[in-house]
C-alpha atoms as a PDB file:
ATOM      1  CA  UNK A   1      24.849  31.652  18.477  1.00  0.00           C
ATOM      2  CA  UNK A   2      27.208  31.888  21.187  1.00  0.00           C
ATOM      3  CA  UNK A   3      30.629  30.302  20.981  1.00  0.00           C
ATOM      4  CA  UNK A   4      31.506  28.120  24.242  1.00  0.00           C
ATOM      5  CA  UNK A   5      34.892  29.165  25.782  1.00  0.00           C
ATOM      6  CA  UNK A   6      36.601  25.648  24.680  1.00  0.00           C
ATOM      7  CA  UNK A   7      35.562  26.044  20.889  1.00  0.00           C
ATOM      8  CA  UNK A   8      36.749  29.645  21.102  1.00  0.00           C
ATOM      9  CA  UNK A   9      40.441  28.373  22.076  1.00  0.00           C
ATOM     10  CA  UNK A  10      40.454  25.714  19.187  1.00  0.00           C
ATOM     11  CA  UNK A  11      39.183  27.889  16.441  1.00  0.00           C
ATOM     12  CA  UNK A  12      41.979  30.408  17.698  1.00  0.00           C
ATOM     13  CA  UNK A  13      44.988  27.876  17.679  1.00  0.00           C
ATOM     14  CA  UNK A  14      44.009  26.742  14.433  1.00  0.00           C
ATOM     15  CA  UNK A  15      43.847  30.223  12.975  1.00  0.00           C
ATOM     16  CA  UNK A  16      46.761  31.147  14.528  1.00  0.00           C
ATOM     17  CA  UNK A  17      48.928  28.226  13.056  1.00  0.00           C
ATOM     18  CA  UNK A  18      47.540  29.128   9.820  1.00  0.00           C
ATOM     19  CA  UNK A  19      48.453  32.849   9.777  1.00  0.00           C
ATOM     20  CA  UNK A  20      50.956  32.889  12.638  1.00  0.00           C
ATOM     21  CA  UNK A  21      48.752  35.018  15.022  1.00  0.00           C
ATOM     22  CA  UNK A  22      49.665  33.334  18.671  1.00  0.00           C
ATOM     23  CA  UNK A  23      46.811  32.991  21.450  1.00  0.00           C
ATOM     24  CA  UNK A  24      45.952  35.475  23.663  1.00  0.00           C
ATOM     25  CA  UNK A  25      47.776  33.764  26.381  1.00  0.00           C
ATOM     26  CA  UNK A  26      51.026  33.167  24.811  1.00  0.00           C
ATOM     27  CA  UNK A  27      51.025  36.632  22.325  1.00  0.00           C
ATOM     28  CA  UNK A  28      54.313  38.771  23.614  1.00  0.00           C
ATOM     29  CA  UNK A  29      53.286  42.148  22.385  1.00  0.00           C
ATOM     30  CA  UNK A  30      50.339  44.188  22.531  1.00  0.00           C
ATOM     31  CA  UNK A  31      50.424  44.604  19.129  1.00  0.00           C
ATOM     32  CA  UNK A  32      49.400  40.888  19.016  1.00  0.00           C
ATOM     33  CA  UNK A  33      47.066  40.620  21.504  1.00  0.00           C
ATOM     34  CA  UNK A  34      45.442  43.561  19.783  1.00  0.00           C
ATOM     35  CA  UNK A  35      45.575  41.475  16.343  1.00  0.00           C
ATOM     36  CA  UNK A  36      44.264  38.297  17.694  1.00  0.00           C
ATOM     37  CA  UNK A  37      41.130  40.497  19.617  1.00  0.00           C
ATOM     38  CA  UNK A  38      40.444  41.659  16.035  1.00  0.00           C
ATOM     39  CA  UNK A  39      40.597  38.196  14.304  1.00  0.00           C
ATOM     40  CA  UNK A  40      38.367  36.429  16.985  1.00  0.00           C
ATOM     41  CA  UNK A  41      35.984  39.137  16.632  1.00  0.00           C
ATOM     42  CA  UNK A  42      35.516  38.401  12.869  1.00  0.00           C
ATOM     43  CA  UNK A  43      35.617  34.542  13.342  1.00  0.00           C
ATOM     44  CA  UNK A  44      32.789  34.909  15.817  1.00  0.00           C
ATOM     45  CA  UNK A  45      30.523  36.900  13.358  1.00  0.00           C
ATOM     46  CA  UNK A  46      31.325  34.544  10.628  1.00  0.00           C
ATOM     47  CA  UNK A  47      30.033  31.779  12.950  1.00  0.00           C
ATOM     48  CA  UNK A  48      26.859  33.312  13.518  1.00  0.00           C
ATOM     49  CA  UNK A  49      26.386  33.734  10.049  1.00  0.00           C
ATOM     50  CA  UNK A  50      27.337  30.461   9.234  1.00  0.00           C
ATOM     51  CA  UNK A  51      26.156  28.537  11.808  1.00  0.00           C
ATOM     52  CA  UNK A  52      22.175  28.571  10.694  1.00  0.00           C
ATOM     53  CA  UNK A  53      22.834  27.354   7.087  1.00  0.00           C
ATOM     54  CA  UNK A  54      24.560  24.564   8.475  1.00  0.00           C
ATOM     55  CA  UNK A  55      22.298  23.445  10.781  1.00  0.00           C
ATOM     56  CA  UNK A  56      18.842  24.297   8.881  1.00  0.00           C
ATOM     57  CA  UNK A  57      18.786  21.611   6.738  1.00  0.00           C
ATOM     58  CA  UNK A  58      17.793  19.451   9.427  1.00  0.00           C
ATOM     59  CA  UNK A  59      15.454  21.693  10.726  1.00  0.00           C
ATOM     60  CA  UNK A  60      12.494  19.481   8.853  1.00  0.00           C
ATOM     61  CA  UNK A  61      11.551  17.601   5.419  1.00  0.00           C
ATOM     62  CA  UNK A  62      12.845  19.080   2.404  1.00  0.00           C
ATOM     63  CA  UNK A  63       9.876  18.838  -0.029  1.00  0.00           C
ATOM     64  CA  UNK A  64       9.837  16.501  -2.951  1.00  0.00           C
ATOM     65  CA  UNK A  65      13.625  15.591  -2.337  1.00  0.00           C
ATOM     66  CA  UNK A  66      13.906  13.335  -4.971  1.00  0.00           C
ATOM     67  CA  UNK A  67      12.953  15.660  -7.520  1.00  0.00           C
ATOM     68  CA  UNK A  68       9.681  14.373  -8.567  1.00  0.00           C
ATOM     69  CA  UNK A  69       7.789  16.462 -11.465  1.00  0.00           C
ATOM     70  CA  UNK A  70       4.207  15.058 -12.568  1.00  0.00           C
ATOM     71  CA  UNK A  71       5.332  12.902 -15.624  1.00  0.00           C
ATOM     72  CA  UNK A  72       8.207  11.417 -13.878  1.00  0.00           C
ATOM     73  CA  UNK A  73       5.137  10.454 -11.359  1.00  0.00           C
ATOM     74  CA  UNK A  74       2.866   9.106 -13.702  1.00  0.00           C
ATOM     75  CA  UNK A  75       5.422   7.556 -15.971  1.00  0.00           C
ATOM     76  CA  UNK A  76       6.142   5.460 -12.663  1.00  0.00           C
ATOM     77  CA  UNK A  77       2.616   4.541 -12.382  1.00  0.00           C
ATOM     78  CA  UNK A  78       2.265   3.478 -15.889  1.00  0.00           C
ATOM     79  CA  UNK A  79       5.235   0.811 -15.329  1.00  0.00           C
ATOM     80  CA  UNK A  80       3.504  -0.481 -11.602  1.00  0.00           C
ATOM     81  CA  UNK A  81      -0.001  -1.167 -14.042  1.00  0.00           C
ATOM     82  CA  UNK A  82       1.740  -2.792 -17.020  1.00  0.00           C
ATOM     83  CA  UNK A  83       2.310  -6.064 -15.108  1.00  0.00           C
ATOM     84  CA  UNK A  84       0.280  -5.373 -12.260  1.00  0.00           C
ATOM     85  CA  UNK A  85      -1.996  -8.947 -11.523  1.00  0.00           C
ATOM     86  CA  UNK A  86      -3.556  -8.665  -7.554  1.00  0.00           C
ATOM     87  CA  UNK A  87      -3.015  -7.033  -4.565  1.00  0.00           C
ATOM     88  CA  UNK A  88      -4.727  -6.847  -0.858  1.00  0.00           C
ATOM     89  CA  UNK A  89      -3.818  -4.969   1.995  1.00  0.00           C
ATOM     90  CA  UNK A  90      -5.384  -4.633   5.398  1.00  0.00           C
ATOM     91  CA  UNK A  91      -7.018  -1.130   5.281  1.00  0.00           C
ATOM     92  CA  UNK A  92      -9.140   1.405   7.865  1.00  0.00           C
ATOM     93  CA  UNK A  93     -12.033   3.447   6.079  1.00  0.00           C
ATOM     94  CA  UNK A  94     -13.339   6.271   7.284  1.00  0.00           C
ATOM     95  CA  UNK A  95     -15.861   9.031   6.262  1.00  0.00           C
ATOM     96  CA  UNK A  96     -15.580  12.492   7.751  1.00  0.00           C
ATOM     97  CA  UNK A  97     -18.202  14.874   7.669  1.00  0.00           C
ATOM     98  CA  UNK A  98     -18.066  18.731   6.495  1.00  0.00           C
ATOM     99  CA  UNK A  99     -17.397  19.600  10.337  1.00  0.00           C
ATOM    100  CA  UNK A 100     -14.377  17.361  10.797  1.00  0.00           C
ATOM    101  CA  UNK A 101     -16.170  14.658  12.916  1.00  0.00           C
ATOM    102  CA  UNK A 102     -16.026  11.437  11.783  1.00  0.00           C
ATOM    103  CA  UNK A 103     -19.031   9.359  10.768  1.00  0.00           C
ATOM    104  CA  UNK A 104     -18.155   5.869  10.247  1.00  0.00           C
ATOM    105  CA  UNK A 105     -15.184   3.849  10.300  1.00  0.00           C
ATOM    106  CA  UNK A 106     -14.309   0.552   9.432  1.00  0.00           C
ATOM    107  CA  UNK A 107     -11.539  -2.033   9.511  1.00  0.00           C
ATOM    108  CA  UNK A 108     -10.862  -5.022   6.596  1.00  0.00           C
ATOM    109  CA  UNK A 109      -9.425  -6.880   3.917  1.00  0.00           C
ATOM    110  CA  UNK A 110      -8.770  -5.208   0.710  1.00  0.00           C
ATOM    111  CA  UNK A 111      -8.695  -7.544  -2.529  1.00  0.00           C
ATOM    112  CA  UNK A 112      -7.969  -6.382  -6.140  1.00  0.00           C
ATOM    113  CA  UNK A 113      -7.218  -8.028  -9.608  1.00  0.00           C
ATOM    114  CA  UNK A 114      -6.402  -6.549 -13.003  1.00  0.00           C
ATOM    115  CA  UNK A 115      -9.948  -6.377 -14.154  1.00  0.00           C
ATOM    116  CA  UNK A 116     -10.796  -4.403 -11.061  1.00  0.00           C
ATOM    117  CA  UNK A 117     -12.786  -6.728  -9.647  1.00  0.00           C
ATOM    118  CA  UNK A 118     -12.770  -5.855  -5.693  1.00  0.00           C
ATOM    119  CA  UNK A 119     -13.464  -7.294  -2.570  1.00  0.00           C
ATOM    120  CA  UNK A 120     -14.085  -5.633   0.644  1.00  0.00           C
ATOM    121  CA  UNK A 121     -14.235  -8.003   3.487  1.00  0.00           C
ATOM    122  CA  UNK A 122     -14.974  -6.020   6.563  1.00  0.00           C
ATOM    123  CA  UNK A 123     -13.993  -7.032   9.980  1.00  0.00           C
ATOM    124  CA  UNK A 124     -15.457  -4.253  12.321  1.00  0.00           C
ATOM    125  CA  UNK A 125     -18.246  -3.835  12.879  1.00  0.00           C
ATOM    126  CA  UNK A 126     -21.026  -6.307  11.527  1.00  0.00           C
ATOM    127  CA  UNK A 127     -18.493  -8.258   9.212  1.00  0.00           C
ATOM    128  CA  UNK A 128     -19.761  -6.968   5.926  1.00  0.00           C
ATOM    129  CA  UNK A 129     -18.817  -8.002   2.319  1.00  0.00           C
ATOM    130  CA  UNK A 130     -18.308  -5.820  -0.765  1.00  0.00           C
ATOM    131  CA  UNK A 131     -17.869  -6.983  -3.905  1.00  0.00           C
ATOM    132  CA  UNK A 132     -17.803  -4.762  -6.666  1.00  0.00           C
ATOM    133  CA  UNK A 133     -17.178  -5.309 -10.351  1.00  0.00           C
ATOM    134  CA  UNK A 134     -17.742  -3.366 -13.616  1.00  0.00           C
ATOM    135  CA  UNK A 135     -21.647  -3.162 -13.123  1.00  0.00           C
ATOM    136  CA  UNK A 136     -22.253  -2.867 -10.035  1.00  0.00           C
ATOM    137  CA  UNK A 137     -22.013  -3.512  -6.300  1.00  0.00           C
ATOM    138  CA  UNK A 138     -23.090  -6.438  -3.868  1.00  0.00           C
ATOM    139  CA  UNK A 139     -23.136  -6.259  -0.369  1.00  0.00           C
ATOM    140  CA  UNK A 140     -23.299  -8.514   2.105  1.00  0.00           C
ATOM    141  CA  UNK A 141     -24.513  -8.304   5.378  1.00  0.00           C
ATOM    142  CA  UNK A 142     -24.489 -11.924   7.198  1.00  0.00           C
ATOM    143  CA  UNK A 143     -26.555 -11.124  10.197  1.00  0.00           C
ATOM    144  CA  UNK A 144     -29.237 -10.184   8.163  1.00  0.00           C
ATOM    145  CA  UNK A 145     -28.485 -12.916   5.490  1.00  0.00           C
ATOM    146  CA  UNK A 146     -29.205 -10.208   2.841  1.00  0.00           C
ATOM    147  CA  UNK A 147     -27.433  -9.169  -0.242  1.00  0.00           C
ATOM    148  CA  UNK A 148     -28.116  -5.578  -1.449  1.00  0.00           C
ATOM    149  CA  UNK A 149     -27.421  -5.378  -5.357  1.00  0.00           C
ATOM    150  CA  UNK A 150     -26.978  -1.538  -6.911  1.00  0.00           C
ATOM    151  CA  UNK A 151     -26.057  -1.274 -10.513  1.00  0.00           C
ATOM    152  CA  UNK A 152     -23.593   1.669 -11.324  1.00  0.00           C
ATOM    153  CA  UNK A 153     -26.020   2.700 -14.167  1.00  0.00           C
ATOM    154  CA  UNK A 154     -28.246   3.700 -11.876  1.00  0.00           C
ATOM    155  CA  UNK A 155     -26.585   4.363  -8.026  1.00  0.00           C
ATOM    156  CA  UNK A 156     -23.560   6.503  -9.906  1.00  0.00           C
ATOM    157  CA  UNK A 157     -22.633   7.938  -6.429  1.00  0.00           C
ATOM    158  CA  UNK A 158     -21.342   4.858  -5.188  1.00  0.00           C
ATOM    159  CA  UNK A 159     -17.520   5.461  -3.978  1.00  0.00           C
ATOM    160  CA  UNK A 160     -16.233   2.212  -3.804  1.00  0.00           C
ATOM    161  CA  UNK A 161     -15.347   2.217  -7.663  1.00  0.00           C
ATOM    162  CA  UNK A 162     -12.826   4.940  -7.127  1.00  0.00           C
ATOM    163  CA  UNK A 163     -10.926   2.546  -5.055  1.00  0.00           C
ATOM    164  CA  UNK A 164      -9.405   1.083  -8.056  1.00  0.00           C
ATOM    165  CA  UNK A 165      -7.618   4.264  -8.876  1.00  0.00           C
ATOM    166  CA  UNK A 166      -3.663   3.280  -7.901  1.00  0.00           C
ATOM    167  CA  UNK A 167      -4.283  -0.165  -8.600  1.00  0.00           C
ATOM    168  CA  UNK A 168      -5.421  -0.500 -12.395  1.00  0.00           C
ATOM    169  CA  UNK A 169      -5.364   2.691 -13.509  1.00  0.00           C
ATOM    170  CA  UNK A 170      -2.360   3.974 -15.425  1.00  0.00           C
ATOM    171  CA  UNK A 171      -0.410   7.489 -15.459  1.00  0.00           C
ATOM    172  CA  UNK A 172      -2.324   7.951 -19.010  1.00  0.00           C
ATOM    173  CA  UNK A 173      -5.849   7.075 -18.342  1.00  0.00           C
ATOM    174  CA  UNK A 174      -5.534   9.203 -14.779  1.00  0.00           C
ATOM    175  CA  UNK A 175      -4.546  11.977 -17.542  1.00  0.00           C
ATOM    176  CA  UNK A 176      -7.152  11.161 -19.659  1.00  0.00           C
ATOM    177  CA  UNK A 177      -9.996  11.527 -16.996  1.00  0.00           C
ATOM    178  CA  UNK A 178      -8.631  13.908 -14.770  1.00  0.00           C
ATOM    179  CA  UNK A 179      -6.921  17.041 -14.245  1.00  0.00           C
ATOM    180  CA  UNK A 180      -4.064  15.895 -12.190  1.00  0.00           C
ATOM    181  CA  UNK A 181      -1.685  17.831 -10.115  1.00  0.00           C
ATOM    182  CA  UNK A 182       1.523  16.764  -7.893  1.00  0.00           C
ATOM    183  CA  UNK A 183       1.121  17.596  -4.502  1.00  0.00           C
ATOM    184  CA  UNK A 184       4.656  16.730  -3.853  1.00  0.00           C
ATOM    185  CA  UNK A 185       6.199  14.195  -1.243  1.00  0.00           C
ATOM    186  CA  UNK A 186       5.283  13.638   1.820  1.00  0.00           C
ATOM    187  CA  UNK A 187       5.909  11.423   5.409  1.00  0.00           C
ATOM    188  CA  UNK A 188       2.878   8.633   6.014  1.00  0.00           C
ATOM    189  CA  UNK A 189       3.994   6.501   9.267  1.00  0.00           C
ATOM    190  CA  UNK A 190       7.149   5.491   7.781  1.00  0.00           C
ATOM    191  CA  UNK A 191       6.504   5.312   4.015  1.00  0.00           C
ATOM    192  CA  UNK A 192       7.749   7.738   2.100  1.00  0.00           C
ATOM    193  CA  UNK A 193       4.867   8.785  -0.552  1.00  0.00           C
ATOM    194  CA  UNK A 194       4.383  11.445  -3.220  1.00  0.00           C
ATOM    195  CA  UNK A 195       0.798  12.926  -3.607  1.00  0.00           C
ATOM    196  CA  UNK A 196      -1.508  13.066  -6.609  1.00  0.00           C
ATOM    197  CA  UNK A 197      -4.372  15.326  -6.637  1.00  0.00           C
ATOM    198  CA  UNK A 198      -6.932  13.863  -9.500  1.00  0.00           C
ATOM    199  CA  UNK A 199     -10.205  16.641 -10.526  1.00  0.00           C
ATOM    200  CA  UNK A 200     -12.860  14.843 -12.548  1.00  0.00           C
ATOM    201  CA  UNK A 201     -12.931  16.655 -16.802  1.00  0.00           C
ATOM    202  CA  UNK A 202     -16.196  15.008 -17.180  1.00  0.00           C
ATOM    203  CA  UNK A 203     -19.228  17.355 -15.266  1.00  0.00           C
ATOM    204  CA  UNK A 204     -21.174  13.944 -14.608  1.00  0.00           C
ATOM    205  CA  UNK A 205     -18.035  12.094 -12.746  1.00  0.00           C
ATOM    206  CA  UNK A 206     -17.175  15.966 -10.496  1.00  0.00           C
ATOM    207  CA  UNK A 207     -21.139  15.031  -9.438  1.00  0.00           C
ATOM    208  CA  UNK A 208     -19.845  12.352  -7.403  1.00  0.00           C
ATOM    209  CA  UNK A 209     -16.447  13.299  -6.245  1.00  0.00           C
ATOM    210  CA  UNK A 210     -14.993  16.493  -6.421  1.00  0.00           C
ATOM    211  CA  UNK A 211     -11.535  15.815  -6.093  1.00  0.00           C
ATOM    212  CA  UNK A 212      -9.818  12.595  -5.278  1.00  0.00           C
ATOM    213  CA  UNK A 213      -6.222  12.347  -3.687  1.00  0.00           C
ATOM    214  CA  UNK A 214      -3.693   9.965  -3.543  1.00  0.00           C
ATOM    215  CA  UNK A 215      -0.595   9.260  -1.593  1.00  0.00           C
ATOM    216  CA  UNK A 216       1.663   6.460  -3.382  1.00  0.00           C
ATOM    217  CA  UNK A 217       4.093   4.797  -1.755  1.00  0.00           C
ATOM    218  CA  UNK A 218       7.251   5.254  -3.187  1.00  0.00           C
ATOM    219  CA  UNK A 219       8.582   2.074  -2.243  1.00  0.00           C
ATOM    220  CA  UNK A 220       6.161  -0.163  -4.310  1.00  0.00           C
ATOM    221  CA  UNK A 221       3.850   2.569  -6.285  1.00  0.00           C
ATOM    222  CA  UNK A 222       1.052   1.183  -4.720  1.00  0.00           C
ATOM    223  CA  UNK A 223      -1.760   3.327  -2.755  1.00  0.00           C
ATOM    224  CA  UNK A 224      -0.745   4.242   0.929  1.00  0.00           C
ATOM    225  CA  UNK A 225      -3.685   6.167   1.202  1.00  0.00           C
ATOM    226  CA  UNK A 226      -6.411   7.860  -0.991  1.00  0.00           C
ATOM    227  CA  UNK A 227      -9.075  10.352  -0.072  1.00  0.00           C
ATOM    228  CA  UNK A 228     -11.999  11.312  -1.860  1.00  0.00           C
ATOM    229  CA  UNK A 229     -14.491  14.107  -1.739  1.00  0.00           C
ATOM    230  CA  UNK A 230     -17.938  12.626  -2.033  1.00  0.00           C
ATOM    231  CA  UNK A 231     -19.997  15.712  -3.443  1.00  0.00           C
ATOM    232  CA  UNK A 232     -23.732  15.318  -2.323  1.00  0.00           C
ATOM    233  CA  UNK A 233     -23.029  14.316   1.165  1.00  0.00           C
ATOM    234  CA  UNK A 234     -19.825  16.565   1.451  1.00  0.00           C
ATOM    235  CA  UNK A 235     -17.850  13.614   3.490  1.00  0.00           C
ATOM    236  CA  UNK A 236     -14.328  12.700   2.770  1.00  0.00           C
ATOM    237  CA  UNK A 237     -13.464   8.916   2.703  1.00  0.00           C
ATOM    238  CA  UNK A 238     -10.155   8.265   3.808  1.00  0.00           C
ATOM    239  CA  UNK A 239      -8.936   5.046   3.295  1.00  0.00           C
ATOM    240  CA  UNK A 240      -5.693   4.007   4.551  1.00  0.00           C
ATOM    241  CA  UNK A 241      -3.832   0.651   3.206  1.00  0.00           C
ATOM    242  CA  UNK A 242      -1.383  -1.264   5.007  1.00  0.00           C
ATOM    243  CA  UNK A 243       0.695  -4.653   4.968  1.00  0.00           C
ATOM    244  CA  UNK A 244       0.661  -4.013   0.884  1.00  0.00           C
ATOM    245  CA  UNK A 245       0.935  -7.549  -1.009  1.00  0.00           C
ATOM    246  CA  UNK A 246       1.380  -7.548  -4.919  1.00  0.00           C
ATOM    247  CA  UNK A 247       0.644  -9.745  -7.704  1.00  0.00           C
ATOM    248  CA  UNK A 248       0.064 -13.313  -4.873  1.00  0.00           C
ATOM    249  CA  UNK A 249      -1.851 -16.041  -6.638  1.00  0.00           C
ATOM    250  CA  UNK A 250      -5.288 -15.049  -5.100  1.00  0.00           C
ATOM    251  CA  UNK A 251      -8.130 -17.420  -4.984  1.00  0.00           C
ATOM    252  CA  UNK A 252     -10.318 -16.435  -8.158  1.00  0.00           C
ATOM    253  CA  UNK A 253     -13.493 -17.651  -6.338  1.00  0.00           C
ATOM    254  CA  UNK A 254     -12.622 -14.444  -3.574  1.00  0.00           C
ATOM    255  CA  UNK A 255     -14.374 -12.079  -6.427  1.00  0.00           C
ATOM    256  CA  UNK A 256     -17.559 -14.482  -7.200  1.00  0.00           C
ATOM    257  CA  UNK A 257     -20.900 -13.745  -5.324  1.00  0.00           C
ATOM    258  CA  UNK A 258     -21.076 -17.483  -3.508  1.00  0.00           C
ATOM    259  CA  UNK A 259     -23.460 -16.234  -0.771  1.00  0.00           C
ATOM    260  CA  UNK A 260     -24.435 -19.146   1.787  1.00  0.00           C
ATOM    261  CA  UNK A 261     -27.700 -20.681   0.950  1.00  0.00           C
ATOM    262  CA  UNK A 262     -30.335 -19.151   2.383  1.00  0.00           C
ATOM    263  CA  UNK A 263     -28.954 -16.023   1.465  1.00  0.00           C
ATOM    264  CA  UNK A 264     -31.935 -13.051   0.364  1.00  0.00           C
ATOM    265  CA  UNK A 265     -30.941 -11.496  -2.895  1.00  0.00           C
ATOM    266  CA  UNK A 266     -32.500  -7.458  -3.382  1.00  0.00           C
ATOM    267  CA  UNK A 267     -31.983  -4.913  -6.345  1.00  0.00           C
ATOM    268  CA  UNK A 268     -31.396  -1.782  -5.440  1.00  0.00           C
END
């Protein structure tokens, strides 16, 4: 790092009032001028030594800066699900596919309660409804005027149930089922989140998914984002959540299958 001529002159008056070495200009010996040659010389190569360490730390994002560890995470999850009630958000879905294109996207309405009871109400394209409870999965297509039914029991690679995790799962049941790992903090838009990386113990759950990862906001320890490996099809669903609300008074008749009349009804 090269010192500009002005700086040069500053750092030398200071130094010399501090150990009564006299600028170049005003030094009345040759002894001096030889002395203050000598200290400049030494200032300058501290400089370049120091000058990097200052400035590095701005260089980029110090990882996990406020010294997150996994139980400190989880521990912080555990107190968001103790009095969690509701929440919706407006999210994007999207699945990728093993080459990196993607396959389908949608935009919506996210709605969850503490029994984690969802609905999905889709806005583009075709306006689709998901509900999905403990036993399975409705959805609702309006310009066909047909709701497909799959029970869980039987259609176990559904993803949407993995949605919930975040919301109503705690730090000790996300222990409990899965082999969880801190992927450390991280920059989404302008949320600051810290990453969970969840593996399924049980062989019949890593059927399904094969890993699962979520981003928490670290504002409200809520789901920014979460993205999960669907094994047969080898797609990643990426679902993104924004405009986060917590624990409103939602309208309980949002989670209830009250199809319009008319409406077909199929098992799956």
């Amino acid at each position: 790092m090269a010192l500009a001529k002005d700086s040069t002159s500053v750092y030398a008056s200071a130094l010399g009032a501090s150990r009564g070495f006299r600028p170049a200009a005003f030094a009345s010996s040759t002894t001096e001028k030889r002395e203050f040659t000598t200290v400049m010389k030494r200032l300058q190569s501290i400089l370049l030594i120091v000058g990097p360490i200052v400035i590095a730390p701005f260089a980029g994002a110090v990882d996990n800066e406020l010294g997150w560890t996994l139980d400190s995470a989880l521990k912080q999850l555990e107190r968001q699900t103790k009095d969690f009630e509701t929440a919706l958000a407006d999210i994007n879905a999207r699945w990728v596919s093993p080459d990196g294109t993607a396959s389908r996207e949608h935009d919506g309405r996210f709605y969850i309660n503490a029994r984690g009871e969802i609905r999905i109400a889709e806005q583009e394209p075709g306006n689709r409804v998901l509900l999905v409870s403990s036993s399975e999965v409705q959805d609702y297509d309006p310009t066909r005027a047909l709701v497909e039914r799959y029970s869980l029991s039987k259609h176990k690679d559904r993803m949407e149930p993995f949605a919930r995790l975040g919301f109503v799962t705690s730090g000790k049941e996300l222990k409990d089922d899965y082999l969880v790992t801190l992927l450390g903090e991280d920059q989404l838009g302008d949320r600051r989140v810290v990453g969970l990386e969840l593996t399924p113990k049980k062989e019949s759950t890593r059927g399904i998914v094969g890993r699962i990862r979520l981003w928490i906001d670290q504002a409200s320890w809520m789901p920014a984002r979460q993205e999960i490996s669907h094994v047969s099809s080898g797609e990643i669903l990426t679902i993104d959540y924004k405009g986060m609300a917590r624990n409103l008074k939602l309208n309980p008749d949002l989670f209830d299958a009250n199809w319009p009349r008319g409406t077909q009804k199929v098992r799956r």
